[in-house]
C-alpha atoms as a PDB file:
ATOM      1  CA  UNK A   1      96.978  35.835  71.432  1.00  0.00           C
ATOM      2  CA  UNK A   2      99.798  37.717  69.997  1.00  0.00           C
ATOM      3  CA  UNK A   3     102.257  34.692  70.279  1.00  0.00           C
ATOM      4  CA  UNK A   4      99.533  32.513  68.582  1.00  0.00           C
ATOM      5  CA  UNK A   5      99.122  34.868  65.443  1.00  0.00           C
ATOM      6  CA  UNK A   6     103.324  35.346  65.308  1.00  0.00           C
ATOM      7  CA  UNK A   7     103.915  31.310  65.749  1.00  0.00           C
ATOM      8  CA  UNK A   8     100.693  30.813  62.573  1.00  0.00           C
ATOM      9  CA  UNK A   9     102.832  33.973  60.439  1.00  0.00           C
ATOM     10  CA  UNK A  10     106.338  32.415  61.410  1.00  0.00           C
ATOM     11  CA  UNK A  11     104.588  28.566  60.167  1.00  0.00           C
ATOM     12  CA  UNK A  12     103.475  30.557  56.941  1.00  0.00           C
ATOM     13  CA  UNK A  13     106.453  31.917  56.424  1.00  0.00           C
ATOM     14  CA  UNK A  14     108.564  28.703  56.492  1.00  0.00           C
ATOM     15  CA  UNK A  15     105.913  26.865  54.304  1.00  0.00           C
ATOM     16  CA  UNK A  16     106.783  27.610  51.094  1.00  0.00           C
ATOM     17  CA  UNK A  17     110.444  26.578  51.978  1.00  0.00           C
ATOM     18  CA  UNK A  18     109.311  22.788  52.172  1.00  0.00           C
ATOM     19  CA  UNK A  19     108.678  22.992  48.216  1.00  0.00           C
ATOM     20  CA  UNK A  20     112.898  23.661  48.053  1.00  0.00           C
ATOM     21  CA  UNK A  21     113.339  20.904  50.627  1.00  0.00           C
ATOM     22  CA  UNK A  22     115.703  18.052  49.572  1.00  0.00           C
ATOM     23  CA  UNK A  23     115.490  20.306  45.775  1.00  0.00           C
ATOM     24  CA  UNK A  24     118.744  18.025  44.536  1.00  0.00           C
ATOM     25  CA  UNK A  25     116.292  14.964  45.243  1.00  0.00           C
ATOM     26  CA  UNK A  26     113.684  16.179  43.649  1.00  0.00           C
ATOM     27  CA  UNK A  27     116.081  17.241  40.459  1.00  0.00           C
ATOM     28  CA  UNK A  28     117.465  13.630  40.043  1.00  0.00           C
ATOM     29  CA  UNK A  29     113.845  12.510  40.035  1.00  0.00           C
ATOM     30  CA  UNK A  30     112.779  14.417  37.105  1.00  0.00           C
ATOM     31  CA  UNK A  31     114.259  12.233  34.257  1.00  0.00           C
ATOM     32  CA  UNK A  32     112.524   8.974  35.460  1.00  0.00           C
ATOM     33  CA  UNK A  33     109.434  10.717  36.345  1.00  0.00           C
ATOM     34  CA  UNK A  34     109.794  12.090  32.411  1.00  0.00           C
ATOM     35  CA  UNK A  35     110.208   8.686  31.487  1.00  0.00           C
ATOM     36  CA  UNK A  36     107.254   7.202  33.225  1.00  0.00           C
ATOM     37  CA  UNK A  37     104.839   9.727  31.694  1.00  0.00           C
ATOM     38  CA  UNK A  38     106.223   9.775  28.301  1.00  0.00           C
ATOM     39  CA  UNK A  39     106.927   5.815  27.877  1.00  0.00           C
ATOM     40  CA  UNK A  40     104.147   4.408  29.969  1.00  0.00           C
ATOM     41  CA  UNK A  41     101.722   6.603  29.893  1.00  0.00           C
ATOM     42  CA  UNK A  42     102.085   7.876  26.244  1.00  0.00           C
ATOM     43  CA  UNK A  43     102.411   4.100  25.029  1.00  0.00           C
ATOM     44  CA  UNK A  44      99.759   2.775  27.229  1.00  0.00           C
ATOM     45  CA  UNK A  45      97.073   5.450  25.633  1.00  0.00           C
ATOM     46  CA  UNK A  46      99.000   5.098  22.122  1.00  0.00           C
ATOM     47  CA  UNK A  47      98.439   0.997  22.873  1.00  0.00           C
ATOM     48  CA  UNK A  48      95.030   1.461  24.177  1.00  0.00           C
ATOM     49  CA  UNK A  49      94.111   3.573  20.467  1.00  0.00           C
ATOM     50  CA  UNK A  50      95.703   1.723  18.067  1.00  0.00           C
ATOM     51  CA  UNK A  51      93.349  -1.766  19.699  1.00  0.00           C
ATOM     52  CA  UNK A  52      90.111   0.209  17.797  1.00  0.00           C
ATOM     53  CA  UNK A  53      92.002  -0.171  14.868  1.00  0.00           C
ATOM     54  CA  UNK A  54      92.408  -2.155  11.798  1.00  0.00           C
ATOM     55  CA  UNK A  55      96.329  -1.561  12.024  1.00  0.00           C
ATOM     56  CA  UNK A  56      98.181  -4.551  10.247  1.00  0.00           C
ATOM     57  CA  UNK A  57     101.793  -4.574   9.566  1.00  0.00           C
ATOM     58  CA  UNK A  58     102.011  -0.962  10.250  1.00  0.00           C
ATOM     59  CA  UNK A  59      99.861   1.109  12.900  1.00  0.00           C
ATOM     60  CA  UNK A  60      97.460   3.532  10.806  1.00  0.00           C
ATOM     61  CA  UNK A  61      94.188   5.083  12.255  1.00  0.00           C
ATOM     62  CA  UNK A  62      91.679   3.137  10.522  1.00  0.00           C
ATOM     63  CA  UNK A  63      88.988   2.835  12.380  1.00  0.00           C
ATOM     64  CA  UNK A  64      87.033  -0.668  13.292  1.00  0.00           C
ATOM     65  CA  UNK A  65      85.668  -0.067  16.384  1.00  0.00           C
ATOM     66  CA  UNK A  66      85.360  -3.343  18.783  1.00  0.00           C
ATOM     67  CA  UNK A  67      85.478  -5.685  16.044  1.00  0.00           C
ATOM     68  CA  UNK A  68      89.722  -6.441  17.305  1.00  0.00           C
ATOM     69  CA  UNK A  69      88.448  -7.654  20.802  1.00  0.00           C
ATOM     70  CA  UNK A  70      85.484  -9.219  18.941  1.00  0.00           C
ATOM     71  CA  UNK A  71      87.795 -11.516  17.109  1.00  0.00           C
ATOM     72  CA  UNK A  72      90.037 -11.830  20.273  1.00  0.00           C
ATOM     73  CA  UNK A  73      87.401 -13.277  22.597  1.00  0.00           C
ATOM     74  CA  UNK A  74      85.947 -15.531  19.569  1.00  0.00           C
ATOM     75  CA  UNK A  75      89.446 -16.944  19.488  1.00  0.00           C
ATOM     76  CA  UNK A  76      89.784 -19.968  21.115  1.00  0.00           C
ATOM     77  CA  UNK A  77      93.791 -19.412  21.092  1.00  0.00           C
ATOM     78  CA  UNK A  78      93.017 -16.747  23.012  1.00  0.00           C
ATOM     79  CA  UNK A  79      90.250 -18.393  25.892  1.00  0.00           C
ATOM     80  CA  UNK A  80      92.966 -21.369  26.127  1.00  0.00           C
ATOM     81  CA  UNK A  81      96.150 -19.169  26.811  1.00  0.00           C
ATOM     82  CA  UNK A  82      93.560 -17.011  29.683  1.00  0.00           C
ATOM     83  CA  UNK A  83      92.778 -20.263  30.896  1.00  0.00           C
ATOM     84  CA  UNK A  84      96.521 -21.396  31.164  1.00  0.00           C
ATOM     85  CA  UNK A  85      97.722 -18.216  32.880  1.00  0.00           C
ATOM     86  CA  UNK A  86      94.745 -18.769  35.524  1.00  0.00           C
ATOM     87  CA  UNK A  87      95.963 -22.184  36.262  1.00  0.00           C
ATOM     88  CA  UNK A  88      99.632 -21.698  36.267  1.00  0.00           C
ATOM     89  CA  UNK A  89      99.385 -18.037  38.618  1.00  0.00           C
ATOM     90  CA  UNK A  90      97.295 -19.911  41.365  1.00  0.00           C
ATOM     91  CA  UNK A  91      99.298 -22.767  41.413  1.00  0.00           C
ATOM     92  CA  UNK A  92     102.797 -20.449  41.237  1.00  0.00           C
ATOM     93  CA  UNK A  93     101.627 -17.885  43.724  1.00  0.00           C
ATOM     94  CA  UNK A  94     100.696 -20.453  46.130  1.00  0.00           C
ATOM     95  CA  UNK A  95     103.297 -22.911  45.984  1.00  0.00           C
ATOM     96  CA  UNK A  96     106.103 -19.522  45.638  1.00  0.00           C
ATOM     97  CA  UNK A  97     104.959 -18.274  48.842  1.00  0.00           C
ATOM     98  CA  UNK A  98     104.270 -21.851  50.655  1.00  0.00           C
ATOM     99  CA  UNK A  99     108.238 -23.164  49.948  1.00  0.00           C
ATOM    100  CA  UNK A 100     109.858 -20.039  49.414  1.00  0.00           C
ATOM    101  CA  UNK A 101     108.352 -18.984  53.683  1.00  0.00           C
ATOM    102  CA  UNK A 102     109.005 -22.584  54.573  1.00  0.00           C
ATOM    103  CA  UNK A 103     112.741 -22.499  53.552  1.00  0.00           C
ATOM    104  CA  UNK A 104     113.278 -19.093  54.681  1.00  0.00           C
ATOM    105  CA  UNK A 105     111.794 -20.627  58.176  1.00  0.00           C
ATOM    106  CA  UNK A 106     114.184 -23.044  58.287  1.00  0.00           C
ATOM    107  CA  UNK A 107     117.493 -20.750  56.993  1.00  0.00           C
ATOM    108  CA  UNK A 108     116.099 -18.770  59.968  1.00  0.00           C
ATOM    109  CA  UNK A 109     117.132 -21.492  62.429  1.00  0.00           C
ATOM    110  CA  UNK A 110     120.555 -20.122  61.938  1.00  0.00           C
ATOM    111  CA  UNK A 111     121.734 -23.622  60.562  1.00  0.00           C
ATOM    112  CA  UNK A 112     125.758 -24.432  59.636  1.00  0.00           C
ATOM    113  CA  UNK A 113     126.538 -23.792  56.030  1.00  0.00           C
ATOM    114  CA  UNK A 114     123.619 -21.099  55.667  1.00  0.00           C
ATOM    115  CA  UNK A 115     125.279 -18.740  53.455  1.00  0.00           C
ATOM    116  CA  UNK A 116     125.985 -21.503  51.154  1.00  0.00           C
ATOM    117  CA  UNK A 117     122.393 -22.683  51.337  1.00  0.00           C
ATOM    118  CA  UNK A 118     121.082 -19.181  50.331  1.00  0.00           C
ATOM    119  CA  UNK A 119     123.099 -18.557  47.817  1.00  0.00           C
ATOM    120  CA  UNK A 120     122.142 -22.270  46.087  1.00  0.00           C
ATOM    121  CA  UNK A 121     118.670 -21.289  46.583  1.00  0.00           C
ATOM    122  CA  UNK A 122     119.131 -17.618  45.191  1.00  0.00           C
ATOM    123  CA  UNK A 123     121.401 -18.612  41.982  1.00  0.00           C
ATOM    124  CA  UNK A 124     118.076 -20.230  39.563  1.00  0.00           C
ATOM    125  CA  UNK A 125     117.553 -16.292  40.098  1.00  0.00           C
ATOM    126  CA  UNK A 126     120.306 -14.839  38.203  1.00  0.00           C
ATOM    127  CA  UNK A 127     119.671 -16.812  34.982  1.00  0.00           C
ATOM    128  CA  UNK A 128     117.617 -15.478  32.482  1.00  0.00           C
ATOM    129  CA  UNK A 129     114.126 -17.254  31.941  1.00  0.00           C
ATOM    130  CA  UNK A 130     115.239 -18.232  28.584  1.00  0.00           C
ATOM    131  CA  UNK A 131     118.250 -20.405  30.308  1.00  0.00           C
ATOM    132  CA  UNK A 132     116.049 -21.725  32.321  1.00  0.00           C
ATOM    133  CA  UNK A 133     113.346 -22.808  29.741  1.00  0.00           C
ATOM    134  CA  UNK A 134     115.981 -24.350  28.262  1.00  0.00           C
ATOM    135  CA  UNK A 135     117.736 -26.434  31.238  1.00  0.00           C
ATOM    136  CA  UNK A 136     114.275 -27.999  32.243  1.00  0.00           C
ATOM    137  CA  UNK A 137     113.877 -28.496  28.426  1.00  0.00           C
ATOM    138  CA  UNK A 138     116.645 -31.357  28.819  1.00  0.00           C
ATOM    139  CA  UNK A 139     115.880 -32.104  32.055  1.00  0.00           C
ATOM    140  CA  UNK A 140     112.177 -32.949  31.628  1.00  0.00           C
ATOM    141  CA  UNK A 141     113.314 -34.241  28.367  1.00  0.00           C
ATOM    142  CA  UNK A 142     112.084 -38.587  28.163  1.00  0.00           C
ATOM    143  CA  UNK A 143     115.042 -39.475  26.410  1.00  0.00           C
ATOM    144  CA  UNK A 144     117.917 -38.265  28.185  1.00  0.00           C
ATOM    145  CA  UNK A 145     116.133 -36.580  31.315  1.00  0.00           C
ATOM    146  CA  UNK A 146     113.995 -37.946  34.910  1.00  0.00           C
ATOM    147  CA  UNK A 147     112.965 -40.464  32.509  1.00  0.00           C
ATOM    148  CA  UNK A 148     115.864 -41.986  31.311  1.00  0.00           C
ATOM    149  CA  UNK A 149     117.649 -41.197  34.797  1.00  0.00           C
ATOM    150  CA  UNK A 150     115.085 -43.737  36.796  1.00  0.00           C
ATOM    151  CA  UNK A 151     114.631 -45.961  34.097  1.00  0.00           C
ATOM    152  CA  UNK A 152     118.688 -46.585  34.701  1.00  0.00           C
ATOM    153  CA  UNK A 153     117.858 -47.269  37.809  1.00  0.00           C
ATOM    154  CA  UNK A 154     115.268 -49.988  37.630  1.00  0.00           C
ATOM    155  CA  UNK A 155     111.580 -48.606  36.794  1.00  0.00           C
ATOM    156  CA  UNK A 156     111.205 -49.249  33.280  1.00  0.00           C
ATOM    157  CA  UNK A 157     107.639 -48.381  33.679  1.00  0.00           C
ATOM    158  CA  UNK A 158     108.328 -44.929  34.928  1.00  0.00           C
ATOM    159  CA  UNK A 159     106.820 -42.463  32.754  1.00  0.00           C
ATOM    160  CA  UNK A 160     107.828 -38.493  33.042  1.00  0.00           C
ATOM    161  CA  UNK A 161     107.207 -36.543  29.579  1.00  0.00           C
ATOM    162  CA  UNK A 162     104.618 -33.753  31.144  1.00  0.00           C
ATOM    163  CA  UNK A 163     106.361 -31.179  27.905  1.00  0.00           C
ATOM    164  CA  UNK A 164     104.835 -33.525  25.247  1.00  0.00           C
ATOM    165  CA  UNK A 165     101.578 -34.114  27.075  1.00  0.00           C
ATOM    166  CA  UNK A 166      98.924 -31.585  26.635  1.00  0.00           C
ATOM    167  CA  UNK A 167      97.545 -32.922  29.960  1.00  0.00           C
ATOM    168  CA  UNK A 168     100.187 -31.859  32.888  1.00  0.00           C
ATOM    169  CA  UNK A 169     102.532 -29.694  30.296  1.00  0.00           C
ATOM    170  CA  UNK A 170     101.640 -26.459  32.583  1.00  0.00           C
ATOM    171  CA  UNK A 171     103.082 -28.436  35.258  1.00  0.00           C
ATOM    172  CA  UNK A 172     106.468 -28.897  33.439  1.00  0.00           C
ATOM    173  CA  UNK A 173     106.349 -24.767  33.384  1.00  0.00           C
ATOM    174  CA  UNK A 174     105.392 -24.318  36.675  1.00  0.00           C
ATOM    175  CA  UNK A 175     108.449 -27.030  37.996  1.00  0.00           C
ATOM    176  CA  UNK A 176     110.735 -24.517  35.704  1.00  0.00           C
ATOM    177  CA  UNK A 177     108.914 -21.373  37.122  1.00  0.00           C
ATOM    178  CA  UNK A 178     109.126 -22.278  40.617  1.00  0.00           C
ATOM    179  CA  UNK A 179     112.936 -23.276  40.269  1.00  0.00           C
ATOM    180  CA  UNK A 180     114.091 -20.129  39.573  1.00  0.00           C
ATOM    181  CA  UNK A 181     111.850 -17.657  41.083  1.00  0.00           C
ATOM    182  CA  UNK A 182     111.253 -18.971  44.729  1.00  0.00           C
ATOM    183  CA  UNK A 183     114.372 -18.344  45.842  1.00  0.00           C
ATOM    184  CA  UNK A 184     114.471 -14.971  45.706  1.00  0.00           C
ATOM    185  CA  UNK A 185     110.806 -14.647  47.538  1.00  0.00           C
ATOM    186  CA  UNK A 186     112.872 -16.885  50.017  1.00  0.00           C
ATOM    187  CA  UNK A 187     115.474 -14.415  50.743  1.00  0.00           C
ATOM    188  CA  UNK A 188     112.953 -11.318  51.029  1.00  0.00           C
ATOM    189  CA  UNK A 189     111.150 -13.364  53.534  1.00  0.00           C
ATOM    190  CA  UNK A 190     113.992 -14.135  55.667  1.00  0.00           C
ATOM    191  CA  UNK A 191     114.678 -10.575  55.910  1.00  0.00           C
ATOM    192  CA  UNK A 192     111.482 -10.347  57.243  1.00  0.00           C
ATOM    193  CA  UNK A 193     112.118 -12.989  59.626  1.00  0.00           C
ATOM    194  CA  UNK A 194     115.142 -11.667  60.978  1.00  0.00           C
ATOM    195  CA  UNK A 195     113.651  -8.201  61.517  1.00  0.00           C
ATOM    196  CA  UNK A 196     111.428  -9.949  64.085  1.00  0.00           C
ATOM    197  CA  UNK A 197     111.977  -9.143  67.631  1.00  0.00           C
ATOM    198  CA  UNK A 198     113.974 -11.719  69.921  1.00  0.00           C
ATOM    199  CA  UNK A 199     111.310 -10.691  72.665  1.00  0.00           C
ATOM    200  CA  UNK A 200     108.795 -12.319  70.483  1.00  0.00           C
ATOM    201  CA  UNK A 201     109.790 -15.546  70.245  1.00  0.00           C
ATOM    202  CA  UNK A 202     111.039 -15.410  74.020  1.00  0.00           C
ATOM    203  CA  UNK A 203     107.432 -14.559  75.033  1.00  0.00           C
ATOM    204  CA  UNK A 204     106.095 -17.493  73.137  1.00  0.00           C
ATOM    205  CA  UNK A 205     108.062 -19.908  74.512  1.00  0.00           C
ATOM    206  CA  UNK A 206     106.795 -18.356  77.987  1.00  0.00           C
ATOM    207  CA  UNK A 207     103.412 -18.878  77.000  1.00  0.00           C
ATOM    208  CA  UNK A 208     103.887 -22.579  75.941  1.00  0.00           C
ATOM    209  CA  UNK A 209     102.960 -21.960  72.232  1.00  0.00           C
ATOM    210  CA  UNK A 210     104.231 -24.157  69.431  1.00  0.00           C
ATOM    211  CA  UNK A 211     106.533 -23.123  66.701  1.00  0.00           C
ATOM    212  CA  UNK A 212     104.029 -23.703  64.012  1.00  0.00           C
ATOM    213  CA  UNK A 213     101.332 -22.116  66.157  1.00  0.00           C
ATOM    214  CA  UNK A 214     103.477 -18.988  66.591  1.00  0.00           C
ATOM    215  CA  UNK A 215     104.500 -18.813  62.727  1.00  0.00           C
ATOM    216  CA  UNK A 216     100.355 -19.024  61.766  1.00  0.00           C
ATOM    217  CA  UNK A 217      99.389 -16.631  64.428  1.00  0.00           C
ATOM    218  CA  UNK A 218     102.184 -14.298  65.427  1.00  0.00           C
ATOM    219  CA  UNK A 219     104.666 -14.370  63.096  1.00  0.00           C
ATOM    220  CA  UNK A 220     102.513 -14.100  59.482  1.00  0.00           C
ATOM    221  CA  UNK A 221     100.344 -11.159  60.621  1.00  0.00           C
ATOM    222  CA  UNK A 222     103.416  -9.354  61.247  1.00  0.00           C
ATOM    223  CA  UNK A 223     105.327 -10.062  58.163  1.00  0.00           C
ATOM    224  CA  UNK A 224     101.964  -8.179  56.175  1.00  0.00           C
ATOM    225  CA  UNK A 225     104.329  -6.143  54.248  1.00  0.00           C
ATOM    226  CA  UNK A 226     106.697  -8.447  53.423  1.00  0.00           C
ATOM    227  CA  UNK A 227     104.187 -10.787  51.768  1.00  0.00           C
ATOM    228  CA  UNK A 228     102.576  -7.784  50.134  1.00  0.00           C
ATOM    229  CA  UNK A 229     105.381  -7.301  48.132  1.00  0.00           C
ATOM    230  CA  UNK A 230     106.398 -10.759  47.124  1.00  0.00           C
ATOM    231  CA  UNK A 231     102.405 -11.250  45.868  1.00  0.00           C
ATOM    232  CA  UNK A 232     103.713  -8.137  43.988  1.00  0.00           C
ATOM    233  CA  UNK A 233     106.570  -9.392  42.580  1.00  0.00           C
ATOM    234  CA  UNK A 234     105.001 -12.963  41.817  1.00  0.00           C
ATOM    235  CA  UNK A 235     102.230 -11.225  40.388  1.00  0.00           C
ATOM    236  CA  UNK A 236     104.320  -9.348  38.004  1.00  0.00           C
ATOM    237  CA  UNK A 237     106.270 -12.555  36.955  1.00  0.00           C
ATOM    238  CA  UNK A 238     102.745 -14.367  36.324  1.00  0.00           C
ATOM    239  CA  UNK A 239     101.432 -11.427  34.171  1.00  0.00           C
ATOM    240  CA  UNK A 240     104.436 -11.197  31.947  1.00  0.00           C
ATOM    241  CA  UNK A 241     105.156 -14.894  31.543  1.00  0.00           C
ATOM    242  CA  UNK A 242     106.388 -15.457  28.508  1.00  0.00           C
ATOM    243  CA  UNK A 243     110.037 -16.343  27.448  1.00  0.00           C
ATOM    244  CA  UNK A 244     110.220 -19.094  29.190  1.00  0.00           C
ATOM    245  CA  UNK A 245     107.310 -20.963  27.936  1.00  0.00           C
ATOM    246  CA  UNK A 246     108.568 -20.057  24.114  1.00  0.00           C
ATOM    247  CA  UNK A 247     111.791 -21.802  25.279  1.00  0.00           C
ATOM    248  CA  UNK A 248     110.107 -24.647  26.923  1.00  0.00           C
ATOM    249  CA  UNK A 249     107.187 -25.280  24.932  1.00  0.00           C
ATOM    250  CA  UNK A 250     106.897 -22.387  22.013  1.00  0.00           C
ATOM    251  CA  UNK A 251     103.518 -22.771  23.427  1.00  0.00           C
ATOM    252  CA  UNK A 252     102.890 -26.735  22.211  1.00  0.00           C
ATOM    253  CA  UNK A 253     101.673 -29.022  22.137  1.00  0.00           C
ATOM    254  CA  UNK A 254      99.392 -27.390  20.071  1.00  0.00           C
ATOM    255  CA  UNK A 255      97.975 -24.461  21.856  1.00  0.00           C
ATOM    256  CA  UNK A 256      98.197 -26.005  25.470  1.00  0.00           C
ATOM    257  CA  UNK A 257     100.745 -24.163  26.942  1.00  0.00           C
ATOM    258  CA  UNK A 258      99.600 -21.168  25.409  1.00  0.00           C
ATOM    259  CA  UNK A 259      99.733 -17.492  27.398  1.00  0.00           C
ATOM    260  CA  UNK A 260      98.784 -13.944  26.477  1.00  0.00           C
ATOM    261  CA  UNK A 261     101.910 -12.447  26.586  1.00  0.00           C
ATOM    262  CA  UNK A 262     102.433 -15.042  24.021  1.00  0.00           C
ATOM    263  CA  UNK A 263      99.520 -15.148  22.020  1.00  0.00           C
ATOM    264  CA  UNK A 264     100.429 -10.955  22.022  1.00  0.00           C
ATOM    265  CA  UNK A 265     103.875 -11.087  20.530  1.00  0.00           C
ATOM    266  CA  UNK A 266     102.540 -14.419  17.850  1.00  0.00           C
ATOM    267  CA  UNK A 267      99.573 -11.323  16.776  1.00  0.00           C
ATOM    268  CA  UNK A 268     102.037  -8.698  16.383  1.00  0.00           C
ATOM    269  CA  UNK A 269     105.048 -10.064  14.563  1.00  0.00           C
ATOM    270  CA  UNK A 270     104.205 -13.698  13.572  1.00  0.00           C
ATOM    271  CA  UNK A 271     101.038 -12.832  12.377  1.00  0.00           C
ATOM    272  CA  UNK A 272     101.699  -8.860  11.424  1.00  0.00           C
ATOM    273  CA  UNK A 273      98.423  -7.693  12.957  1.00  0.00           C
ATOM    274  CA  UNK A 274      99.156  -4.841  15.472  1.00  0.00           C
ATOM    275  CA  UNK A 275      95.382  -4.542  16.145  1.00  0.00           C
ATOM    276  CA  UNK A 276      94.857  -7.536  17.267  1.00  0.00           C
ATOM    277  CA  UNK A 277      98.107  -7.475  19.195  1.00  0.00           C
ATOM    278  CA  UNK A 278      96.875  -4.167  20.858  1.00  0.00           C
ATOM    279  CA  UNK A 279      93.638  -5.647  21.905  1.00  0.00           C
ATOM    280  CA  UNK A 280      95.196  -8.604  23.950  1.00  0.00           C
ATOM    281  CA  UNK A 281      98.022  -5.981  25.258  1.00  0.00           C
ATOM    282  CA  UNK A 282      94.998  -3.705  26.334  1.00  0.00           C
ATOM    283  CA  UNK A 283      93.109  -6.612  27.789  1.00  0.00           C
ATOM    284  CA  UNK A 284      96.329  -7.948  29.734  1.00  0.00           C
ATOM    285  CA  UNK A 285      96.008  -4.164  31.216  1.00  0.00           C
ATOM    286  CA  UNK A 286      92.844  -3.935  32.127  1.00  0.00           C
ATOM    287  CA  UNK A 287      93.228  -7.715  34.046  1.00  0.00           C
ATOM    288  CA  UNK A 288      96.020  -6.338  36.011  1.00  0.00           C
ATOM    289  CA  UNK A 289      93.952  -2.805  36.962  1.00  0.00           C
ATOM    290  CA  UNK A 290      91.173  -4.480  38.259  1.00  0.00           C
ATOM    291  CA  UNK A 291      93.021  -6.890  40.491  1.00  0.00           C
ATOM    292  CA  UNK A 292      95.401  -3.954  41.584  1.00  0.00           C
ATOM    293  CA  UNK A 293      92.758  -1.462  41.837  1.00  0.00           C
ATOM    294  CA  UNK A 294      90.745  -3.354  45.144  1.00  0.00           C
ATOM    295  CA  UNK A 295      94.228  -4.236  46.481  1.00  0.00           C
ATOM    296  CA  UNK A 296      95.396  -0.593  46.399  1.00  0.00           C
ATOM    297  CA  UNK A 297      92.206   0.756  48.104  1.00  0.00           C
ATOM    298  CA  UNK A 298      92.084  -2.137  51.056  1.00  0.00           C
ATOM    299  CA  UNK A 299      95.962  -1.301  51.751  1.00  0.00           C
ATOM    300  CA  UNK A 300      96.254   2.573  51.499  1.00  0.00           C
ATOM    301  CA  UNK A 301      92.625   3.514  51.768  1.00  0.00           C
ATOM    302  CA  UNK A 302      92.420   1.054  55.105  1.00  0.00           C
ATOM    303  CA  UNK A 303      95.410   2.214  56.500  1.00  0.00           C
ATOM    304  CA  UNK A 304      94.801   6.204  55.875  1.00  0.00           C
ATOM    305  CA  UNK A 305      91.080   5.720  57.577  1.00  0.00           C
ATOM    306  CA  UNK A 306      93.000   3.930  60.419  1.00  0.00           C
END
């Protein structure tokens, strides 16, 4: 009994040592924690009060209440550029994880040249969005572009304009989009690949299983973090799109290639109306809180009841 009461007093004792633990760590961290409070948090609540207001050029606390995301969800510039970031995330998140798994796959086959093939694949990544609006710009462009290309060739019926055609011109984006950010899901995924155990594969060849059988059932399950964080970092990339849609597009024609992030920036600056601006920022927000708020729980509240 003794022993017990000297081992609980000796635990005790060392406790408040852990607060000191790793202290030059904890030091370092102070500045960006600083940061995070003071930038996000202060301009997130500084965002989220200036969106009840009548601010126009310049912030001021004039009250109007909700009549800022009254006009916002009246405006059909708005309900357009919601609708266009709902069609161009699905299609990018799906298609970003479908070619970006299927080509780290194959780069996992340990093929000849595969450096070189990675670093093709991971180079759209370095340029800025802006460089890339602008490539695909000429690229998708009828009279020197595809268009002209195949029309050399023969077709001179072939029709490829999908920038100037209200129709299919999120699909000119999402060609862009998927250009230069798949490659470096790609290369996070073949991490994950390659920290799969030999054994694995070994004892799936044993059992007579397929590849593809073994990627669906085996393989995917246990790359669950690995996909959690590129749905992350698509996710962010959807949310935020907007330089390279002002560089493909400037959001023509007409409003059809509209986004918030977009629509945001046009409020503030090209239309000097903070408020307004401040709604659609706040709105943005509260979009990406209530898809991150479910995800959060099933992955940390899950795992800490398992």
């Amino acid at each position: 009994m003794a022993s017990i009461d000297t081992d609980a007093r000796s635990r005790a004792g060392r406790r408040p040592n852990r607060l000191f633990k790793n202290m030059n760590a904890k030091l370092a961290s102070l500045p960006m924690m600083f940061t995070a409070l003071v930038v996000f948090l202060g301009g997130t609540i500084w965002t989220i009060t200036y969106s009840f207001t009548s601010s126009g050029l310049l912030p001021r606390l004039e009250w109007a209440g909700l009549e800022q995301y009254a006009r916002l969800w009246s405006s059909r510039k708005w309900l357009v550029s919601i609708e266009n970031l709902a069609i161009y995330g699905f299609l990018s998140l799906i298609l970003t994880l479908v070619i970006a798994f299927i080509l780290a796959a194959l780069l996992d086959r340990k093929i000849r040249g595969e450096d070189t093939f990675r670093t093709i694949f991971l180079y759209p990544f370095a340029l800025s969005f802006i460089v890339t609006g602008l490539v695909w710009q000429w690229i998708l462009n009828p009279q020197f572009g595809v268009q002209d290309v195949v029309r050399d060739l023969g077709w001179t019926n072939f029709n490829f304009d999908p920038l100037n055609n209200p129709e299919i011109v999120l699909y000119g984006l999402l060609i862009a989009g998927l250009w230069q950010g798949t490659g470096l899901i790609m290369c996070i995924m073949l991490a994950g690949l390659r920290g799969i155990d030999e054994d694995i594969w070994k004892a799936t060849r044993v059992d007579g299983i397929g590849t593809v059988k073994t990627y669906l059932v085996v393989i995917i399950p246990m790359m669950r973090p690995v996909f959690v964080t590129s749905l992350v970092l698509i996710g962010s990339g959807i949310v935020k799109l907007y330089d390279l849609v002002v560089a493909q597009t400037s959001g023509g024609p007409g409003i059809s290639s509209e986004v918030p992030a977009k629509y945001v920036m046009t409020s503030m600056f090209g239309g000097q109306n903070l408020g307004q601006g401040f709604a659609a920022s706040t709105m943005m927000m509260l979009s990406v809180i209530i898809i991150l708020i479910p995800w959060a729980y099933l992955e940390f509240g899950g795992r800490k009841r398992g």
